[in-house]
N, C-alpha and C. Protein backbone atom coordinates (compact mmCIF):
# COMPACT_ATOMS: atom_id res chain seq x y z
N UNK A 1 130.65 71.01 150.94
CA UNK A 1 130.74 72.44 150.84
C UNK A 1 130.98 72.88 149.40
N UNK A 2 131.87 72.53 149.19
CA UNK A 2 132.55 72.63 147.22
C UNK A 2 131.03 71.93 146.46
N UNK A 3 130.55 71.21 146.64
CA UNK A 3 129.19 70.60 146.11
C UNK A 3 128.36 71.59 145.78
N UNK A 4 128.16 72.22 146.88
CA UNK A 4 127.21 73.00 147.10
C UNK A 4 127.33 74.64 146.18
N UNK A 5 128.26 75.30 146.21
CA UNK A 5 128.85 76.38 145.31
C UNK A 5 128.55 75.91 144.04
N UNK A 6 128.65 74.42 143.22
CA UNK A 6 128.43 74.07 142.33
C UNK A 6 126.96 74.66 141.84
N UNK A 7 126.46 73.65 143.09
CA UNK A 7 124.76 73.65 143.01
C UNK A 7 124.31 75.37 142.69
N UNK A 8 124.43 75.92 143.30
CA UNK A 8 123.78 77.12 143.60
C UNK A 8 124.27 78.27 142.39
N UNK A 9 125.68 77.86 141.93
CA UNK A 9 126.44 78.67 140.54
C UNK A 9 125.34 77.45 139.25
N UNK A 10 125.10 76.72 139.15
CA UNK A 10 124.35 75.91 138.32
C UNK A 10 122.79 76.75 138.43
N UNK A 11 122.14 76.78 139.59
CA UNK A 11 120.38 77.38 139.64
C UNK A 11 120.86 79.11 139.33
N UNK A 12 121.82 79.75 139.39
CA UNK A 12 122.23 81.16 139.19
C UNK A 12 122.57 80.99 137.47
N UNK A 13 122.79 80.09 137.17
CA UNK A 13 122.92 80.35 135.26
C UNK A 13 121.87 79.41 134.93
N UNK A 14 121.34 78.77 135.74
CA UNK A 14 119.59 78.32 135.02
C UNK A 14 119.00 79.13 134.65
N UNK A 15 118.68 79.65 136.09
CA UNK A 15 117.85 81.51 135.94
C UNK A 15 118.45 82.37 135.01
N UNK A 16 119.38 82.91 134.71
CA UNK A 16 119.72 83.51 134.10
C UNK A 16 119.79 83.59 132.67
N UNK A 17 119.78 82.10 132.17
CA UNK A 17 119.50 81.76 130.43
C UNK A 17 118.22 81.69 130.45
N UNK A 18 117.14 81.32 131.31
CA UNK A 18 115.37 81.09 131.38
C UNK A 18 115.15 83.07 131.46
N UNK A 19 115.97 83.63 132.25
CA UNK A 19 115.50 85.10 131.89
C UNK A 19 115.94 85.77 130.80
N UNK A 20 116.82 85.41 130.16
CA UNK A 20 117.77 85.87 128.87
C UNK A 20 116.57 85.56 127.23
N UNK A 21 116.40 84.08 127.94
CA UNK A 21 114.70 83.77 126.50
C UNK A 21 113.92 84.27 126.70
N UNK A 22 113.21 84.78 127.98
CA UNK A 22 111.89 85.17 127.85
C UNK A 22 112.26 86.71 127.38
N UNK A 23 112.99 87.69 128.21
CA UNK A 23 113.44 88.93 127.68
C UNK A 23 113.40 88.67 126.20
N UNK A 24 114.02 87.78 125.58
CA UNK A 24 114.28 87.68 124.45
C UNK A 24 112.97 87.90 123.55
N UNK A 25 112.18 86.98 123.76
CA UNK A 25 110.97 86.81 123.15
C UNK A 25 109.69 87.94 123.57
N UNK A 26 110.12 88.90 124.64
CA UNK A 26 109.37 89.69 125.15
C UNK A 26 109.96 90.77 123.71
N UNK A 27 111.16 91.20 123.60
CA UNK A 27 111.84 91.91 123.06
C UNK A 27 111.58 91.69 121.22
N UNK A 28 111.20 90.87 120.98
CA UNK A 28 111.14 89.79 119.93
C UNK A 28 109.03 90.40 119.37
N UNK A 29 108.57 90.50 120.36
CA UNK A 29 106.64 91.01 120.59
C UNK A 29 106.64 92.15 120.31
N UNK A 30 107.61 92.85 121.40
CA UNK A 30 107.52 94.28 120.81
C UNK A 30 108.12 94.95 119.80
N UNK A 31 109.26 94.31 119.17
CA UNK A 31 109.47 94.41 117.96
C UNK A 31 108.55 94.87 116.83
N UNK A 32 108.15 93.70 116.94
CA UNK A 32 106.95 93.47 116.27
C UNK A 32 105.60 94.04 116.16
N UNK A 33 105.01 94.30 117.32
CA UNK A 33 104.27 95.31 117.84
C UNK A 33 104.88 96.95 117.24
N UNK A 34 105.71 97.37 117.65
CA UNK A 34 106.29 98.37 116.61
C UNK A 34 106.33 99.06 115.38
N UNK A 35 106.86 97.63 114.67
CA UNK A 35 106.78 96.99 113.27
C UNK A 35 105.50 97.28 112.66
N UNK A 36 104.44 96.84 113.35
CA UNK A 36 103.02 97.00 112.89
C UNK A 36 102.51 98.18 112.62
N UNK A 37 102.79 99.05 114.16
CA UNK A 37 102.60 100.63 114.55
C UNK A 37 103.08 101.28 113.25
N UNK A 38 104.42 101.06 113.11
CA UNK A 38 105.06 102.13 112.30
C UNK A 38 104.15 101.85 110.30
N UNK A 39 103.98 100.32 110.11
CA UNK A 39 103.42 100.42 109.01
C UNK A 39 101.67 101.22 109.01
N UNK A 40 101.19 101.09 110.32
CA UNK A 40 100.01 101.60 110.19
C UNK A 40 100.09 103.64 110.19
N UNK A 41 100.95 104.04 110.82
CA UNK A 41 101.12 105.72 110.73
C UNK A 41 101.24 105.76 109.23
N UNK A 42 102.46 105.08 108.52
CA UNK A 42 102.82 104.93 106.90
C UNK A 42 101.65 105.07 106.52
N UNK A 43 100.67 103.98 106.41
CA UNK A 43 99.47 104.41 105.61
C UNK A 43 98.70 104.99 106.40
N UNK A 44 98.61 105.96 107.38
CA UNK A 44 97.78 106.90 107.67
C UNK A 44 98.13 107.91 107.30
N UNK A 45 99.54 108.24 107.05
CA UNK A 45 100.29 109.30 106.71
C UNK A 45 99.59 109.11 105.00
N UNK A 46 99.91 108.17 104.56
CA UNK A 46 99.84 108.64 102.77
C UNK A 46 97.99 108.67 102.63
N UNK A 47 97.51 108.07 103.46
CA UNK A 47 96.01 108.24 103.05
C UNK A 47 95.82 109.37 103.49
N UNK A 48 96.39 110.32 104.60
CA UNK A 48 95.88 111.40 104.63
C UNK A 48 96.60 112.15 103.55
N UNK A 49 97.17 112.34 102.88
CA UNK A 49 97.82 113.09 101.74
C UNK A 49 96.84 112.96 100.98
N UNK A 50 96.81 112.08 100.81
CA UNK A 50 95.07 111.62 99.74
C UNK A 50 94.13 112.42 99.64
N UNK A 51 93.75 112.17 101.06
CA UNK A 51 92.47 112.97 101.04
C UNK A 51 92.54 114.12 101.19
N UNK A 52 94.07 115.14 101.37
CA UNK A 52 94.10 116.47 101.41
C UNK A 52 93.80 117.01 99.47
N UNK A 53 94.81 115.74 99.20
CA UNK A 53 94.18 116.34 97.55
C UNK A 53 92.66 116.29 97.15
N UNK A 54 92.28 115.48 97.83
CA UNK A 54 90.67 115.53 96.82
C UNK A 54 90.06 116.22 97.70
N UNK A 55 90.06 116.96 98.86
CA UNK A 55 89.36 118.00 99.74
C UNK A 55 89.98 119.33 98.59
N UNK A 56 91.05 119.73 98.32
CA UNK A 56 91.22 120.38 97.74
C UNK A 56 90.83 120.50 96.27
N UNK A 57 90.91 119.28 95.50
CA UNK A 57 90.07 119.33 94.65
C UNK A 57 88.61 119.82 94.37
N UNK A 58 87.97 119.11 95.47
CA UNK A 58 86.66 118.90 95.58
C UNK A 58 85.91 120.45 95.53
N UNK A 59 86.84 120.78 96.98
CA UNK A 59 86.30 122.35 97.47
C UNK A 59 87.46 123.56 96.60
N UNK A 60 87.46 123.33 95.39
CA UNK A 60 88.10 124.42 94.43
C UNK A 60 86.83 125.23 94.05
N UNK A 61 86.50 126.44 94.56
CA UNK A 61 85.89 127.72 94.49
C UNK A 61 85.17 127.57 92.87
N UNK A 62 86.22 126.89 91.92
CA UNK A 62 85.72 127.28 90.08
C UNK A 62 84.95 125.89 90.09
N UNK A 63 85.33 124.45 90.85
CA UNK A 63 84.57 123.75 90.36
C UNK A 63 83.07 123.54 91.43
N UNK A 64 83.24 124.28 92.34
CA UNK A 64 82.08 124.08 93.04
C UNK A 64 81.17 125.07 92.15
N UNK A 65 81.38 126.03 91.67
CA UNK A 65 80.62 126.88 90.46
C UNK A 65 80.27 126.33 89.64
N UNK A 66 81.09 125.79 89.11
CA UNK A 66 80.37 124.98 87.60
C UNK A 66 79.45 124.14 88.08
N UNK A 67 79.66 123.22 89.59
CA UNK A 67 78.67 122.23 89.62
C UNK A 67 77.66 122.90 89.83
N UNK A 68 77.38 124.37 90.32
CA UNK A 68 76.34 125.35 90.91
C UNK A 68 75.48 125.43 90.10
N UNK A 69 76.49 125.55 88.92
CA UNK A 69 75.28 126.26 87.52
C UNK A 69 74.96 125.11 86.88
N UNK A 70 75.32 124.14 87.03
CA UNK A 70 74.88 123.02 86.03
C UNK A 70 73.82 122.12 86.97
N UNK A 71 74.03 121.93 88.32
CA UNK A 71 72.88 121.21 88.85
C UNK A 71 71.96 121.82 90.00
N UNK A 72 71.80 123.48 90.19
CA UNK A 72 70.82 124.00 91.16
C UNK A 72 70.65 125.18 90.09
N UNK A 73 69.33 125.89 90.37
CA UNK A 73 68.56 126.87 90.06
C UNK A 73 69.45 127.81 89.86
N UNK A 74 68.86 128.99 88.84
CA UNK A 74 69.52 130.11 88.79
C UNK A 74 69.75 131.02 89.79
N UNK A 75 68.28 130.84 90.80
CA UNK A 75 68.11 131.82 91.73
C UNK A 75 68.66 131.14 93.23
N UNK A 76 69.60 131.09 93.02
CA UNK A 76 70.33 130.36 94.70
C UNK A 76 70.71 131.33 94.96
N UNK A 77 71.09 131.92 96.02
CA UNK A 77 71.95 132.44 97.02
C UNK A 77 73.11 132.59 97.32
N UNK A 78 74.28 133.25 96.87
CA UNK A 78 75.09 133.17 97.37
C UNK A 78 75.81 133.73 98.77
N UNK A 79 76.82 133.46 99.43
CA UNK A 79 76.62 133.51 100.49
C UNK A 79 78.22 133.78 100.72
N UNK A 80 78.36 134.80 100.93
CA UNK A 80 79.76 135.29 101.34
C UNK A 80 80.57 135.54 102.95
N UNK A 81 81.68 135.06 103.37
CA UNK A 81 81.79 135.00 104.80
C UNK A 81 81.81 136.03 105.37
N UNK A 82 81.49 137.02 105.10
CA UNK A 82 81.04 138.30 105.76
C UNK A 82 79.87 138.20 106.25
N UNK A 83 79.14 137.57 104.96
CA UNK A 83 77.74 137.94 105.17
C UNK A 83 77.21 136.86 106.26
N UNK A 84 77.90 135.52 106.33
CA UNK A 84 78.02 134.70 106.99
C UNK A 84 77.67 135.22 108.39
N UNK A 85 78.66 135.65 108.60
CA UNK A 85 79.15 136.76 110.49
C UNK A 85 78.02 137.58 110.60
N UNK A 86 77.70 138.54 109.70
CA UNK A 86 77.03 139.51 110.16
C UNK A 86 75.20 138.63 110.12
N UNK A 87 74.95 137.63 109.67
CA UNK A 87 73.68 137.40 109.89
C UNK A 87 73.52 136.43 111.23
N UNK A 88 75.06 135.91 111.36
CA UNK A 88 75.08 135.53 112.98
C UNK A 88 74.91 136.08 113.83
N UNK A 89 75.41 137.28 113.85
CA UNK A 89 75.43 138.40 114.72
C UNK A 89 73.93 138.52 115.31
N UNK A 90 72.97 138.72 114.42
CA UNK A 90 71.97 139.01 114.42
C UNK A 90 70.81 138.22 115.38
């Protein structure tokens, strides 16, 4: 009888250190997994900063002019967002 309480308190802390490692190492993945996540937002975060500056650069009203006059015709079109709407309209 006393044998037996042994036995069964022995397979109750087997199980219990075999579930304690795997948790462990489950806990240990997603860590890590995490870890990864959070460095990949980091550089999505600063590359999009990036590219907010050179969208802003790019599409600056004075330098899209200068490139206007230096590499298309005199006679282009300009095209104002009013005029935009109202030829939609149409």
């Amino acid at each position: 009888m006393q044998g037996k309480k042994y036995v069964i308190s022995f397979i109750c802390l087997l199980l219990g250190l075999i579930s304690i490692h795997i948790l462990k190492n489950k806990t240990r993945e997603l860590e890590l997994k995490i870890e990864k996540v959070s460095q990949n937002i980091n550089s999505l975060k600063e590359e999009f900063e990036v590219q907010k500056v050179e969208f802003s650069y790019l599409s600056n009203p004075q330098r899209i002019s200068n490139l206007a006059k230096e590499y298309l015709k005199n006679d282009y079109i300009t095209l104002f967002p009013n005029k935009i709407i109202s030829d939609e309209k149409k």
